[in-house]
Every structure is written in C-alpha cells, then in structure tokens.
PDB file of N, CA and C in Angstrom:
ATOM      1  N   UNK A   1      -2.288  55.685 -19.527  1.00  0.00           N
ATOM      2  CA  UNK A   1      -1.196  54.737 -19.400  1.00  0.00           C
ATOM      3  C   UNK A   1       0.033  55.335 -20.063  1.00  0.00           C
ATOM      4  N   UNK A   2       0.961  55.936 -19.192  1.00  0.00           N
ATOM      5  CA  UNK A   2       1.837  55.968 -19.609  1.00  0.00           C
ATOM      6  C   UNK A   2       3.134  55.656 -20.727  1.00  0.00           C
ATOM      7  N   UNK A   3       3.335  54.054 -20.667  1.00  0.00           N
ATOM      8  CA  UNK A   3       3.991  53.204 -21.313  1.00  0.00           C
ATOM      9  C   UNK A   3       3.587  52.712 -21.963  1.00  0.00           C
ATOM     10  N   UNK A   4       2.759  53.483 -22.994  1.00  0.00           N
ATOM     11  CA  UNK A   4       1.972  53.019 -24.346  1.00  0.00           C
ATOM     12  C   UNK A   4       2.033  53.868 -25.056  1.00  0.00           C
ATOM     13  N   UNK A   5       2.242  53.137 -26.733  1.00  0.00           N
ATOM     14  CA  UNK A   5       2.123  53.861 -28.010  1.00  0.00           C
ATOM     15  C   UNK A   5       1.257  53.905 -28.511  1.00  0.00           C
ATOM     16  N   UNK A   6       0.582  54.731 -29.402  1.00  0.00           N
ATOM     17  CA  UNK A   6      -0.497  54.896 -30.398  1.00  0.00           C
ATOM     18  C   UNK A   6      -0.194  54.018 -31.574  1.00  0.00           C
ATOM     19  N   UNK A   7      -0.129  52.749 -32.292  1.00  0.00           N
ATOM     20  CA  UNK A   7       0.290  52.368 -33.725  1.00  0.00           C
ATOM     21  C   UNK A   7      -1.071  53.211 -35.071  1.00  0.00           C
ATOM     22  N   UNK A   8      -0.799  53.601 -35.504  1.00  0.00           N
ATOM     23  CA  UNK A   8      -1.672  54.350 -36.559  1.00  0.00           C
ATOM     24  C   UNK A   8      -1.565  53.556 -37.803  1.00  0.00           C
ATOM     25  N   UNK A   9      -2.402  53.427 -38.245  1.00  0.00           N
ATOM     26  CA  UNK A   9      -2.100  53.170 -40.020  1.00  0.00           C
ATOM     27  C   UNK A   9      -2.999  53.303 -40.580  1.00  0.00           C
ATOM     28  N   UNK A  10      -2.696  53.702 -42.163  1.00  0.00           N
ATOM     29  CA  UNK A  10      -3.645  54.263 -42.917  1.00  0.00           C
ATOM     30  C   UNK A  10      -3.033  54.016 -44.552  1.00  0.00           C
ATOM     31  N   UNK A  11      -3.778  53.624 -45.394  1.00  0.00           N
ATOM     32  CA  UNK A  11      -3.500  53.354 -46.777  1.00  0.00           C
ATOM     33  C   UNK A  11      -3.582  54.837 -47.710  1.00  0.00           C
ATOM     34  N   UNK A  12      -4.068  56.233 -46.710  1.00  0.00           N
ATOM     35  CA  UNK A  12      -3.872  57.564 -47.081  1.00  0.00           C
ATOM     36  C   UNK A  12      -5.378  57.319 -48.429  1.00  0.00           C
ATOM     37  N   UNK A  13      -6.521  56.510 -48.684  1.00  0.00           N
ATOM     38  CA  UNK A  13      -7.315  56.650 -49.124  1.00  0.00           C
ATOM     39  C   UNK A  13      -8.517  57.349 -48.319  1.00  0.00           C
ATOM     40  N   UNK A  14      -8.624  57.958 -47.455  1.00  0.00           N
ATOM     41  CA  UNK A  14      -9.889  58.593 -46.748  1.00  0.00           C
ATOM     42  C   UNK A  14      -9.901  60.252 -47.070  1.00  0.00           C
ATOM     43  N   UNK A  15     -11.265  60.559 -47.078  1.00  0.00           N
ATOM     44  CA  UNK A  15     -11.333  62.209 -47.716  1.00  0.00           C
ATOM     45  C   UNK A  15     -10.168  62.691 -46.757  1.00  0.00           C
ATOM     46  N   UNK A  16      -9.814  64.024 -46.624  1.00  0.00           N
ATOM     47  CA  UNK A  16      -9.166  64.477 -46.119  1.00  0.00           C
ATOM     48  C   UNK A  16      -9.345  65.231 -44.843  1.00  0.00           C
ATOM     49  N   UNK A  17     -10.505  65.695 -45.226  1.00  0.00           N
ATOM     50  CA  UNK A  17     -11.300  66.548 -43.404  1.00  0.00           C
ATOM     51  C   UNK A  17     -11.940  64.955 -42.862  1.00  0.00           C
ATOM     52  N   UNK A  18     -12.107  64.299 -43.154  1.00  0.00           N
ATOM     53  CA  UNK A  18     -12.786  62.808 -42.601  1.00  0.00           C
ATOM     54  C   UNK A  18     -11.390  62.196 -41.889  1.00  0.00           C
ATOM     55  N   UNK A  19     -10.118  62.433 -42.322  1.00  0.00           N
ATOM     56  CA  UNK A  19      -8.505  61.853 -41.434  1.00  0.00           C
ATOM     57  C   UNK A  19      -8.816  62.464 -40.587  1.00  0.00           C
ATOM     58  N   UNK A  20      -8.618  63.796 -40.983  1.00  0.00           N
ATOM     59  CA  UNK A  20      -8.195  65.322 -40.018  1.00  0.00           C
ATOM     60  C   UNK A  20      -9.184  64.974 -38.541  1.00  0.00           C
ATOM     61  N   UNK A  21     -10.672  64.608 -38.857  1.00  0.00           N
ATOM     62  CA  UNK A  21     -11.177  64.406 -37.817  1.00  0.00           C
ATOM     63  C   UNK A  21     -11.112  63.003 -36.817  1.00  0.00           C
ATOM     64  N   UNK A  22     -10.967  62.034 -37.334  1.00  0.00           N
ATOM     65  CA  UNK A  22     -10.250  60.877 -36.818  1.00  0.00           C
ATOM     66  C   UNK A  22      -9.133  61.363 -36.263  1.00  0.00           C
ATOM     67  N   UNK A  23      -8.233  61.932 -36.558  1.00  0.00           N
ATOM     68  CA  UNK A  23      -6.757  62.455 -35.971  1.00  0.00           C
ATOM     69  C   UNK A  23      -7.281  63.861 -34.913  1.00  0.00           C
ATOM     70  N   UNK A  24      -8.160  64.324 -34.717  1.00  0.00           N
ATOM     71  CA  UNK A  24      -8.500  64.775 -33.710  1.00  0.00           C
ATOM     72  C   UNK A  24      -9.011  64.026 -32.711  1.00  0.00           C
ATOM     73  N   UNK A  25      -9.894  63.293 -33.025  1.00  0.00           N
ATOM     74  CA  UNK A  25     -10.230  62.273 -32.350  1.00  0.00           C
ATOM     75  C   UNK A  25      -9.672  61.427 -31.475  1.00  0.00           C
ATOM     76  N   UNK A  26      -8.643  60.738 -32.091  1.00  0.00           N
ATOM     77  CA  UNK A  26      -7.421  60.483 -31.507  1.00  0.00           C
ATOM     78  C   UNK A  26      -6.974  61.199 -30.443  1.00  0.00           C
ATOM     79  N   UNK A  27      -6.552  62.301 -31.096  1.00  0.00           N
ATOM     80  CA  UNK A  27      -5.234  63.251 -30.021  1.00  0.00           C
ATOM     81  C   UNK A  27      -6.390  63.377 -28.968  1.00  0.00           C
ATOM     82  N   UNK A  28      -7.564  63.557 -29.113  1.00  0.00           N
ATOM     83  CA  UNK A  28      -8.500  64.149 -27.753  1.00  0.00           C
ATOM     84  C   UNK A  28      -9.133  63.040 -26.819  1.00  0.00           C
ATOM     85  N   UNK A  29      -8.638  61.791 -27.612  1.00  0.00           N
ATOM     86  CA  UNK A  29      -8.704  61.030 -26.532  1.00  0.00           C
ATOM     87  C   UNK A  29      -8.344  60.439 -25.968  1.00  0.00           C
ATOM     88  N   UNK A  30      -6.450  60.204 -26.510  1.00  0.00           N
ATOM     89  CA  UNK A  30      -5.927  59.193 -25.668  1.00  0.00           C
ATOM     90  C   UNK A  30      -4.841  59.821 -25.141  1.00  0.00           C
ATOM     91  N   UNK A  31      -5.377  61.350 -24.690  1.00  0.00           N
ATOM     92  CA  UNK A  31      -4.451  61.871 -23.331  1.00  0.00           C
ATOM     93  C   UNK A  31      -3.485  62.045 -23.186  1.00  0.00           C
ATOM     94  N   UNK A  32      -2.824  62.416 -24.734  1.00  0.00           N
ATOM     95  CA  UNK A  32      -1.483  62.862 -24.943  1.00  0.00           C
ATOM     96  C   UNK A  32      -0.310  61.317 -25.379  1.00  0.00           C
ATOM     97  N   UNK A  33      -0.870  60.701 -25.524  1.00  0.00           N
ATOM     98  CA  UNK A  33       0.411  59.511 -25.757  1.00  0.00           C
ATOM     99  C   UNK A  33       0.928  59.464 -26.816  1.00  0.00           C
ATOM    100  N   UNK A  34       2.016  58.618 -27.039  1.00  0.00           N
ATOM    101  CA  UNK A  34       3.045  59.145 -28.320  1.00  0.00           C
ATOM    102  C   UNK A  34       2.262  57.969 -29.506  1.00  0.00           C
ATOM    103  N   UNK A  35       2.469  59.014 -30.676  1.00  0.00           N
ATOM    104  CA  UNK A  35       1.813  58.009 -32.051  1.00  0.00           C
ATOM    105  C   UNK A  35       3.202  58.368 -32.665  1.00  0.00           C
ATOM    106  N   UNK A  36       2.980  57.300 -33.001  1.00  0.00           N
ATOM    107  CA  UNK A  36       3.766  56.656 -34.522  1.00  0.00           C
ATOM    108  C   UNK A  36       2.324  56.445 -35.546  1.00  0.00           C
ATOM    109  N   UNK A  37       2.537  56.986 -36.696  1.00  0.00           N
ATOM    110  CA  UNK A  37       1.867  56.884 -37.969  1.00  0.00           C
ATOM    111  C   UNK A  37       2.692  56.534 -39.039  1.00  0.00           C
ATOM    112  N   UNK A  38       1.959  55.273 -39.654  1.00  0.00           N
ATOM    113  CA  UNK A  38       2.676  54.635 -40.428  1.00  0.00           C
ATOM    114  C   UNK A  38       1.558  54.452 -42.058  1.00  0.00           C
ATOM    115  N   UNK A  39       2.070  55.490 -42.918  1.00  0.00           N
ATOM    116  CA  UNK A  39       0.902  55.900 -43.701  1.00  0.00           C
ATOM    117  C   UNK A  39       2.231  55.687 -45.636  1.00  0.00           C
ATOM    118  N   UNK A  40       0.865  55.470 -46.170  1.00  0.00           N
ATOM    119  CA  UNK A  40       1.272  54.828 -47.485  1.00  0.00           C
ATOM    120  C   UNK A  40       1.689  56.279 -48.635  1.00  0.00           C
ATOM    121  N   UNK A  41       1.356  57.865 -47.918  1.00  0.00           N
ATOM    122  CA  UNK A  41       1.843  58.889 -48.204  1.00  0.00           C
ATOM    123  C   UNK A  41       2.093  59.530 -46.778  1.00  0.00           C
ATOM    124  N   UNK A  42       3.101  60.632 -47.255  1.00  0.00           N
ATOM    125  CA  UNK A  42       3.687  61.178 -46.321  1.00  0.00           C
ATOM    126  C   UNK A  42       2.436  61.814 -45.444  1.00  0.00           C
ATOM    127  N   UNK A  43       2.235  61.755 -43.965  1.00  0.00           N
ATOM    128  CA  UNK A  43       1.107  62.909 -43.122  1.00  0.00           C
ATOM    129  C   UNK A  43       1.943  63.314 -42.153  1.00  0.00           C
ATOM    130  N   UNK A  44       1.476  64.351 -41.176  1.00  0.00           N
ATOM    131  CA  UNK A  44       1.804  65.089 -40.251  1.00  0.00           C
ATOM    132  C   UNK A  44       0.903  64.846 -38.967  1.00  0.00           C
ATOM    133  N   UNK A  45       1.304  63.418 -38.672  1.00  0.00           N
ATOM    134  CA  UNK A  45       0.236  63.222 -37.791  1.00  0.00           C
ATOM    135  C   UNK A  45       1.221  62.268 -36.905  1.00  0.00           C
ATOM    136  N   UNK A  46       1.600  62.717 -35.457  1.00  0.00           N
ATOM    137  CA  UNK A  46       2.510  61.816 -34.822  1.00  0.00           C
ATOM    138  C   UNK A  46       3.982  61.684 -35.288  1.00  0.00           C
ATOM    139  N   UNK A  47       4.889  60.834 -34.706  1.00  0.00           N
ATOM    140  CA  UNK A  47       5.969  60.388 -35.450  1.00  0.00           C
ATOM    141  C   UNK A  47       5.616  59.468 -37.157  1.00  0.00           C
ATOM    142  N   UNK A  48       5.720  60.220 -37.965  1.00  0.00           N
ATOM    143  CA  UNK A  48       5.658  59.261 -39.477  1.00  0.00           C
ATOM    144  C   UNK A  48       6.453  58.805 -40.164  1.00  0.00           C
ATOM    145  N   UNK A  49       6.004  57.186 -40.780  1.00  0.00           N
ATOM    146  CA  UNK A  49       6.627  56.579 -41.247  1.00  0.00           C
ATOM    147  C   UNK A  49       5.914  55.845 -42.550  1.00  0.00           C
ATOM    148  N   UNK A  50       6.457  56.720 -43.618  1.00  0.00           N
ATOM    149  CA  UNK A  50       5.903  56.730 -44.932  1.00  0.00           C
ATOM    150  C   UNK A  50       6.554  55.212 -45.684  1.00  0.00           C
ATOM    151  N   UNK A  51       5.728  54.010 -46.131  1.00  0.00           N
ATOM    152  CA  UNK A  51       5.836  52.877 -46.572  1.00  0.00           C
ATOM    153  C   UNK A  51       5.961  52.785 -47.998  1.00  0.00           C
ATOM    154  N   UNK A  52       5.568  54.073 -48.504  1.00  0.00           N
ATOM    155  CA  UNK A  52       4.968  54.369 -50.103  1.00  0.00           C
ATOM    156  C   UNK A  52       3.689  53.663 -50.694  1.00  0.00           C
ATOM    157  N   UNK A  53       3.736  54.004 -51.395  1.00  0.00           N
ATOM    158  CA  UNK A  53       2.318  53.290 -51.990  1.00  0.00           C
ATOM    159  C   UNK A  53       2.576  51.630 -51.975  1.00  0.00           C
ATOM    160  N   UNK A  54       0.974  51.216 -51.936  1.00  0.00           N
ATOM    161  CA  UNK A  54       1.037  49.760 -51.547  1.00  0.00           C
ATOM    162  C   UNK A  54      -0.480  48.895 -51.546  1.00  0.00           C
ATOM    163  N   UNK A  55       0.060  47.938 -52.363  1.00  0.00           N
ATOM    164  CA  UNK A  55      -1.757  47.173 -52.716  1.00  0.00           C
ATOM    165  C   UNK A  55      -2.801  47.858 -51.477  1.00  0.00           C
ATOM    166  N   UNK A  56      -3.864  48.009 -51.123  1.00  0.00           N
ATOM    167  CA  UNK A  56      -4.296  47.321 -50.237  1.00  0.00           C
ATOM    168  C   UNK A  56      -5.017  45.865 -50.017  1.00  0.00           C
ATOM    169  N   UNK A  57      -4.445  45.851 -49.081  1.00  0.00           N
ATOM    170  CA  UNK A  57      -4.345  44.485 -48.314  1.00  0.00           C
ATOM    171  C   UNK A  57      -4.200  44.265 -46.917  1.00  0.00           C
ATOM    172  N   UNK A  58      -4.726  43.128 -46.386  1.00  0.00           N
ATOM    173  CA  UNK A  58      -4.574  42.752 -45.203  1.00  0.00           C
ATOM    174  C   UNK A  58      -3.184  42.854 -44.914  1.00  0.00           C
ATOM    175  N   UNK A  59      -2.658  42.078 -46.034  1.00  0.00           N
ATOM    176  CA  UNK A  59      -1.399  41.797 -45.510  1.00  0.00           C
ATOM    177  C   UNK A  59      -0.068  42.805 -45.289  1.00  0.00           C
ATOM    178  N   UNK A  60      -0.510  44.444 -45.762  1.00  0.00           N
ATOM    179  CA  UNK A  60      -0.263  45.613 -45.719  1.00  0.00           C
ATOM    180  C   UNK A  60      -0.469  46.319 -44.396  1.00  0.00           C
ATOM    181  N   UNK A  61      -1.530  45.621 -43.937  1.00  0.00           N
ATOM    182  CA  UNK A  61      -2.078  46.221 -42.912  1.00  0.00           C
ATOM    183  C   UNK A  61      -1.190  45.871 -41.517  1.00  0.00           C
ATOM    184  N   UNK A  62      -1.245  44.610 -41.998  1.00  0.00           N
ATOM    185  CA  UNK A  62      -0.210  43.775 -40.918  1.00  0.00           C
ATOM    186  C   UNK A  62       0.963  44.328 -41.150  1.00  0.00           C
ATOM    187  N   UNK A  63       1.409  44.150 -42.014  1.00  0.00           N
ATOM    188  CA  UNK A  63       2.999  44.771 -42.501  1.00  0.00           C
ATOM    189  C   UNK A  63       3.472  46.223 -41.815  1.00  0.00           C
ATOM    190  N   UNK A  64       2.447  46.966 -42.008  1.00  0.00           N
ATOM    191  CA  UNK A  64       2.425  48.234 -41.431  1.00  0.00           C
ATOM    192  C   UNK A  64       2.613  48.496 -39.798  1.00  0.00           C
ATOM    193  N   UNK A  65       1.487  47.959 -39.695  1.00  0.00           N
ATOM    194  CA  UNK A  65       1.088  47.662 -37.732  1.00  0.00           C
ATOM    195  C   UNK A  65       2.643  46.855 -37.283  1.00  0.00           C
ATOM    196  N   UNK A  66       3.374  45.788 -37.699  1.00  0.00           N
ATOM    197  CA  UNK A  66       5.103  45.724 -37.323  1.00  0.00           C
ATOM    198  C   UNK A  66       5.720  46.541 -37.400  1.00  0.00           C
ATOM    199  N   UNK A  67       5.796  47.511 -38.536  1.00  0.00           N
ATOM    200  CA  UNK A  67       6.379  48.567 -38.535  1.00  0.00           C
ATOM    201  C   UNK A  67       6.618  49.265 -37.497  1.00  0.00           C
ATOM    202  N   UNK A  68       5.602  50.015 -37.173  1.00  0.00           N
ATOM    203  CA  UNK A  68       5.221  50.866 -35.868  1.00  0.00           C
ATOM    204  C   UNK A  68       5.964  49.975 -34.695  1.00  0.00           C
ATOM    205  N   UNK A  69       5.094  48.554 -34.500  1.00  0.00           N
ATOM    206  CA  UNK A  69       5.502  47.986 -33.504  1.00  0.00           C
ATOM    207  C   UNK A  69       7.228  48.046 -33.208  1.00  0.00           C
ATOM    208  N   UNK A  70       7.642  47.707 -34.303  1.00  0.00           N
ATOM    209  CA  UNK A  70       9.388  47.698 -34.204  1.00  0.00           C
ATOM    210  C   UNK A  70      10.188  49.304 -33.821  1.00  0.00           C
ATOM    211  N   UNK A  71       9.578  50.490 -34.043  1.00  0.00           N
ATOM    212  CA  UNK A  71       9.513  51.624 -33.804  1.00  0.00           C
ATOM    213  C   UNK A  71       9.445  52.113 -32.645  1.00  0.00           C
ATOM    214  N   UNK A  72       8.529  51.850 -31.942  1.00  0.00           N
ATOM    215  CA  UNK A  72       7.947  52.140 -30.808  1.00  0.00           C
ATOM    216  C   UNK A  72       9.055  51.606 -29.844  1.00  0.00           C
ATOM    217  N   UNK A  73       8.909  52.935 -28.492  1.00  0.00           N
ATOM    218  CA  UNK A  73      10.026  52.463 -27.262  1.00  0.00           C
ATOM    219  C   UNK A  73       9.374  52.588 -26.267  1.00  0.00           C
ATOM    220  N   UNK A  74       8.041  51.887 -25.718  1.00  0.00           N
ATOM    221  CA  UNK A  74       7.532  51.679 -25.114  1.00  0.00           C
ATOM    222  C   UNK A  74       6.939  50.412 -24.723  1.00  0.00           C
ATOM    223  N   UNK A  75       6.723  49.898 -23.568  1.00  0.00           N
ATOM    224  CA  UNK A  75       6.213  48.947 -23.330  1.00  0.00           C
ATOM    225  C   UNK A  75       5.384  47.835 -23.695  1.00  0.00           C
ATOM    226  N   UNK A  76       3.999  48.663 -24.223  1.00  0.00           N
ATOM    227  CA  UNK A  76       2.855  48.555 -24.432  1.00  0.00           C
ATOM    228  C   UNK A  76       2.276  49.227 -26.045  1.00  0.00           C
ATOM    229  N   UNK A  77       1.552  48.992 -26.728  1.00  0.00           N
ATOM    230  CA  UNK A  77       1.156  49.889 -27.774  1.00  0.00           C
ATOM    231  C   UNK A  77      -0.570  49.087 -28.264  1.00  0.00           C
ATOM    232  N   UNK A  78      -1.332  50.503 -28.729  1.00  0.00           N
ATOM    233  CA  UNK A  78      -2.452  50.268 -29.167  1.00  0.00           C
ATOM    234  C   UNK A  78      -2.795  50.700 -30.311  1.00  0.00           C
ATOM    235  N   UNK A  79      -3.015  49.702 -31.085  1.00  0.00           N
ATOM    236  CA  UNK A  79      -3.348  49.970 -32.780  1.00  0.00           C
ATOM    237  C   UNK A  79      -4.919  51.012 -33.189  1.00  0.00           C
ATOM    238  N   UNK A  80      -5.002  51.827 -34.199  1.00  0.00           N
ATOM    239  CA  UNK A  80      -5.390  52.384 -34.286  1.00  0.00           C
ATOM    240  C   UNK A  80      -5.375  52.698 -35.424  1.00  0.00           C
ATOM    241  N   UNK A  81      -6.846  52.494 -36.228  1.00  0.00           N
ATOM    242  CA  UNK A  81      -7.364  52.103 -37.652  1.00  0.00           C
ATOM    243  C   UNK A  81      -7.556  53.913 -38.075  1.00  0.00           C
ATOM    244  N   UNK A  82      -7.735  54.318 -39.621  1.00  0.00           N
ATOM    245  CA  UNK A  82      -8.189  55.108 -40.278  1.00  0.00           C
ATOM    246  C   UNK A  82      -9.147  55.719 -40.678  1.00  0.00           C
ATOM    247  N   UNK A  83      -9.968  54.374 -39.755  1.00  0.00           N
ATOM    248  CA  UNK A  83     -11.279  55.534 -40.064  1.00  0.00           C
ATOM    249  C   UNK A  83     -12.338  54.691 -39.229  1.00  0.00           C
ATOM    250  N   UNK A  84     -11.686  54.852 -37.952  1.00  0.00           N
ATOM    251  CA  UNK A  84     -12.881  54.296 -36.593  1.00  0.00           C
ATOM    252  C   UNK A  84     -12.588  55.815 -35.657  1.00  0.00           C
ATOM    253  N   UNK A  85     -13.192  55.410 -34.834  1.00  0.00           N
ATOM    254  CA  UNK A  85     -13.138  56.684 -33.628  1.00  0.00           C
ATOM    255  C   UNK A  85     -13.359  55.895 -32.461  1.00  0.00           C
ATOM    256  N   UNK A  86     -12.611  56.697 -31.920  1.00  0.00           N
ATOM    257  CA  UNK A  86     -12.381  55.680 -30.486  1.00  0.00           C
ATOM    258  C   UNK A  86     -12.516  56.543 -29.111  1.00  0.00           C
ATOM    259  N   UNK A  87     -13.507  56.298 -27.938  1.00  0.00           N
ATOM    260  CA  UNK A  87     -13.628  56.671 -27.114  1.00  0.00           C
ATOM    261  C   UNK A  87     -12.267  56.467 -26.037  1.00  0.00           C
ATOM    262  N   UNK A  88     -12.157  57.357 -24.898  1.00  0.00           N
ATOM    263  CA  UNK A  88     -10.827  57.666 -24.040  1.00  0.00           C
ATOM    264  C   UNK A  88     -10.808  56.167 -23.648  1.00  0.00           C
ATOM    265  N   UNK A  89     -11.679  55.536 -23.127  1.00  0.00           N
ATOM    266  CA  UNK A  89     -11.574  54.086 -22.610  1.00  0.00           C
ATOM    267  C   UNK A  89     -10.699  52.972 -23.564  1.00  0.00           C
ATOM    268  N   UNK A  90     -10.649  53.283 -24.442  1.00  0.00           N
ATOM    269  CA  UNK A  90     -10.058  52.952 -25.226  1.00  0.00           C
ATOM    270  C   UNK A  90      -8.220  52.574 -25.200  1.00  0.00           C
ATOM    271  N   UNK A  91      -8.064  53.770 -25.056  1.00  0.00           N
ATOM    272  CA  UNK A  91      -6.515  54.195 -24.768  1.00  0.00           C
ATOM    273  C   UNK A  91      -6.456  54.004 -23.018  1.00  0.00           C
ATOM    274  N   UNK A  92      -7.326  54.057 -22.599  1.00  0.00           N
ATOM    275  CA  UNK A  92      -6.719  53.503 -20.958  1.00  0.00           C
ATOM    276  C   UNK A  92      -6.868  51.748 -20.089  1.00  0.00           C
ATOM    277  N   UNK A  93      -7.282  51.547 -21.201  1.00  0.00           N
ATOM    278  CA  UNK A  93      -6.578  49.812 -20.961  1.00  0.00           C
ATOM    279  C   UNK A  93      -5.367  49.514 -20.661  1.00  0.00           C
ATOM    280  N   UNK A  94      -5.374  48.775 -19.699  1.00  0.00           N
ATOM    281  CA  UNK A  94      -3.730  47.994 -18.965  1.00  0.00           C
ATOM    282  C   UNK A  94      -4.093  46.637 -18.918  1.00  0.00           C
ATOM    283  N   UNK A  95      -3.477  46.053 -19.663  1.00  0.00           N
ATOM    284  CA  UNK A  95      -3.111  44.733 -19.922  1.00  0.00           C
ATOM    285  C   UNK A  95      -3.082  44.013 -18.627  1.00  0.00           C
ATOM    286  N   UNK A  96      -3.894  42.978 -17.921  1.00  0.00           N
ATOM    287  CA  UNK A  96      -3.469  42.273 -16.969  1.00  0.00           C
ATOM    288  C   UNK A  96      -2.452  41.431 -16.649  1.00  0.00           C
ATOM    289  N   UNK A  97      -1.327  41.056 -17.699  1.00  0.00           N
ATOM    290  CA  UNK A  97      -0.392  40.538 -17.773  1.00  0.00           C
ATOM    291  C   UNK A  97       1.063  41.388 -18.682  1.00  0.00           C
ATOM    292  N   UNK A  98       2.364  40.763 -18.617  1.00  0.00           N
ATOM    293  CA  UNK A  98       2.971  41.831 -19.425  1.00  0.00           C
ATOM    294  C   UNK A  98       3.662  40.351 -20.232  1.00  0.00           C
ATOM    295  N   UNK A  99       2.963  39.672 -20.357  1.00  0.00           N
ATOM    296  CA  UNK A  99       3.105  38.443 -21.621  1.00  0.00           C
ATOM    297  C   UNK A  99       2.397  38.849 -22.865  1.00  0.00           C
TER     298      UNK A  99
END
C-alpha cells in the first residue's frame, strides 16, 4: 500500500541487537514504506523523532503514536511496537473505508 506510513515507537529500553532485529524485520516486511520513528533516544531507524526521555507509560505511548501521526504525509499509517515482529500481511492491509 502505497499511501501508508510506518508509526514506530519505542521507549529505547530493548537490548540493542534485539531493536536492530525488529528493525530488520520491519524494513523486510513492509515493502519499502516510509517510517517515522519516534524514540525516547536518538536512533537511525526511518525518519526520527527524538521525545527525550520519558516515564514509561501508556500514556507516552499514546503521546508518541500522535506524534508520528501529526508527521506523517500520507493517507493511511500503521503503528508499530518495539518489540513485536510482524509478518508482510501486516503492512498490506487497506482499510475498507477512508473514515
């Protein structure tokens, strides 16, 4: 899907080869689409947008995931946690409505 963003976020607490592979993960499966990463230290992963350090919390989490959302110049966007892995089916969902 074309007209979709990646939203990323991450509180930057996960080992470091354990991101690295999630962030491969990512890039190999959702077929090139644009990420925004919105991380609580600076990474090199997508467009980034460093929040600084920050409780964790839900309500961080949320806070974050707007972030991105307000960022993003695309249509459509799919959130995308720190430490799940996600098959290609994933990223090729189209919304049956554009409400």
């Amino acid at each position: 899907m074309k007209n979709t963003t990646i939203i990323y976020y991450t509180a930057n607490r996960e080992n470091p080869m354990f991101a690295e592979r999630i962030w491969d993960n990512i890039l190999r499966s959702s077929g090139g689409l644009p990420i925004i990463s919105v991380s609580h230290t600076p990474i090199n992963f997508g467009t980034n947008i460093c929040v600084g350090e920050q409780p964790l919390a839900y309500s961080n989490v949320l806070r974050q995931t707007l972030i991105g959302l307000q960022h993003a110049k695309t249509e459509f966007c799919i959130a995308a946690e720190d430490d799940c892995l996600y098959p290609p089916e994933y990223f090729q969902f189209t919304p049956p409505a554009h409400d």
